[in-house]
Each structure stands twice: as structure tokens, then as C-alpha cells.
C-alpha atoms as a PDB file:
ATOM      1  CA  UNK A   1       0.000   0.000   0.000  1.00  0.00           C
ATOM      2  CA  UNK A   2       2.958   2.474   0.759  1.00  0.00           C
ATOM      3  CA  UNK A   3       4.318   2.238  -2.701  1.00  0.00           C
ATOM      4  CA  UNK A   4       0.356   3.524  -4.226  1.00  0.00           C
ATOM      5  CA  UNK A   5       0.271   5.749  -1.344  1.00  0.00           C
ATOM      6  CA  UNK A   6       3.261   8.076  -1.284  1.00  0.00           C
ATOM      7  CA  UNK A   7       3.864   8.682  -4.736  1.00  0.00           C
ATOM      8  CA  UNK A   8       0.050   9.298  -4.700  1.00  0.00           C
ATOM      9  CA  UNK A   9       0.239  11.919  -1.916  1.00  0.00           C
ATOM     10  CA  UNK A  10       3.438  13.493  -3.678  1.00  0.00           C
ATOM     11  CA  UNK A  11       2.039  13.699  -7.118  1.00  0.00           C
ATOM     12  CA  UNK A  12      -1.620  14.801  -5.729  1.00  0.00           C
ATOM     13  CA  UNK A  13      -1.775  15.724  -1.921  1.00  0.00           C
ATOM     14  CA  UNK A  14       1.449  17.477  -1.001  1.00  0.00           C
ATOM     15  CA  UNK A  15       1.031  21.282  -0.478  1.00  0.00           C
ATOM     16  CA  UNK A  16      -2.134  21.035  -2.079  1.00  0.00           C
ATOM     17  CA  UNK A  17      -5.169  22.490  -0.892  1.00  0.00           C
ATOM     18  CA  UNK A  18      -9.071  21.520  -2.953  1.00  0.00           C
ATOM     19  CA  UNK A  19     -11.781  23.485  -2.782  1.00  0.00           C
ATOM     20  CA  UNK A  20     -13.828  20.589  -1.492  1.00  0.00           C
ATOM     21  CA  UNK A  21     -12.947  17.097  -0.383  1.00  0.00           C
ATOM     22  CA  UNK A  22     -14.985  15.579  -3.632  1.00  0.00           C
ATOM     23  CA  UNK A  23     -12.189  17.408  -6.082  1.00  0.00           C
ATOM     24  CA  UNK A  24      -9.770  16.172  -4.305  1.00  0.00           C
ATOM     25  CA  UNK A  25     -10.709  12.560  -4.216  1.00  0.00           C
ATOM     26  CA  UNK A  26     -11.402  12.860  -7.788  1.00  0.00           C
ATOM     27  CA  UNK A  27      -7.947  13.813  -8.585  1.00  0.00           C
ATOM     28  CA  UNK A  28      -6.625  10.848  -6.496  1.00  0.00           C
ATOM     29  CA  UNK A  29      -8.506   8.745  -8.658  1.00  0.00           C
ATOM     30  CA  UNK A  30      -7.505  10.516 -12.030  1.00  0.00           C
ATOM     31  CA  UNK A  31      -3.876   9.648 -11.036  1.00  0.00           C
ATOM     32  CA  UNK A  32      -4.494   6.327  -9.909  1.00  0.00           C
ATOM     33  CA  UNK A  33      -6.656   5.493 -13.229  1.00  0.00           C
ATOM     34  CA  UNK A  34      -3.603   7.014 -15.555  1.00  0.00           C
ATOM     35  CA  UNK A  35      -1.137   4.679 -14.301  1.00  0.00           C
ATOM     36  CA  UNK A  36      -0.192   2.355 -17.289  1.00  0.00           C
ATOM     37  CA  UNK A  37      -0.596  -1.229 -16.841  1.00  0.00           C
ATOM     38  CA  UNK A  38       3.308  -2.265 -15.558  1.00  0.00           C
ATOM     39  CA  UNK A  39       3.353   1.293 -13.343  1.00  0.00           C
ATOM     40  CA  UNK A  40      -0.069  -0.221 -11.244  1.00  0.00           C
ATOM     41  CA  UNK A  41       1.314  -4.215 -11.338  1.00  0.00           C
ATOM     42  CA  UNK A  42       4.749  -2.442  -9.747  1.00  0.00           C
ATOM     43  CA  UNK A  43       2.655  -0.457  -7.376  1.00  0.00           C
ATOM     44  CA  UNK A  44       0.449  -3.499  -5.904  1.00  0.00           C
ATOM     45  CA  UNK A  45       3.209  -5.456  -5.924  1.00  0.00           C
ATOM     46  CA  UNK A  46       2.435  -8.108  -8.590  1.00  0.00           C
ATOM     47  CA  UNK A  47       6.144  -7.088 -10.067  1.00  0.00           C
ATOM     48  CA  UNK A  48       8.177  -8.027  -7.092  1.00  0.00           C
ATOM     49  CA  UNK A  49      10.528 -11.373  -6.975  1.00  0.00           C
ATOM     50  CA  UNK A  50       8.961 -12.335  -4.451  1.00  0.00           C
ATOM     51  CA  UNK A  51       4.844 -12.012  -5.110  1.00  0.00           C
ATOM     52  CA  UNK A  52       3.072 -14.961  -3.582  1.00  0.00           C
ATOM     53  CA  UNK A  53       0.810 -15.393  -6.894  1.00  0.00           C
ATOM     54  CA  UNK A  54       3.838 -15.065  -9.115  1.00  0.00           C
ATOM     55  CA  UNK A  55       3.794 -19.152  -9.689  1.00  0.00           C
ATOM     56  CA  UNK A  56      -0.076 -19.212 -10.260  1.00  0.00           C
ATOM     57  CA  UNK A  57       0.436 -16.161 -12.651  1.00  0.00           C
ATOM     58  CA  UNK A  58       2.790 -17.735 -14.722  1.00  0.00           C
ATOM     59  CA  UNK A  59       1.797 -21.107 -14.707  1.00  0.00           C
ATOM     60  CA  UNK A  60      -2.061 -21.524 -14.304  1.00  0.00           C
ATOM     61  CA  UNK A  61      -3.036 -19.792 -17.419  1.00  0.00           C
ATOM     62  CA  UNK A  62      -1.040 -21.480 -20.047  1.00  0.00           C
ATOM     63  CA  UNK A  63      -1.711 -19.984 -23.851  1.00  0.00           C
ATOM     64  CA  UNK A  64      -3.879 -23.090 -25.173  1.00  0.00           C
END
């Protein structure tokens, strides 16, 4: 969660002020809905050597 999180509050948050809280969360979820594909599997984790659905990811769905 800390790697969505603090770039999140950097790129969106940080020495920002919205007129209204609705804006705000609005622009949270602009940013989070422009991440490509590889920047949001990075950010959840999905990317990391050690994921603990890496095996299931790779192997269960097999091109047929």
C-alpha cells in the first residue's frame, strides 16, 4: 500500500489544498486510473521477486 500511497500523496496531496474534499478525491482517482498497466502491477506489488501469486500467474493460465 505504501508504494500507491506516497507517490500518490506526492504527485496529488502534497502542499495542495481543494476546494472541497470531492475534487480532491477525484484527482486521487484521475492519477491512480492514468497509471499504465506495468506502473499499477509495480505499485500493488504483482512485479516483485517475491509475489506470492507469481507461480499461479505464470503457470495456471497457459496460452492453449
Amino acid at each position: 500500500m505504501d508504494h500507491l500511497w506516497r507517490p500518490l500523496k506526492q504527485r496529488v496531496s502534497a502542499n495542495r489544498q481543494y476546494p472541497t474534499v470531492e475534487q480532491h478525491v477525484g484527482a486521487a482517482i484521475r492519477w491512480v486510473l492514468g497509471l499504465s498497466a506495468q506502473d499499477a502491477l509495480r505499485k500493488a506489488g504483482c512485479l516483485a521477486e517475491g509475489f506470492w501469486l507469481r507461480d499461479l500467474l505464470e503457470n495456471f493460465w497457459r496460452p492453449t
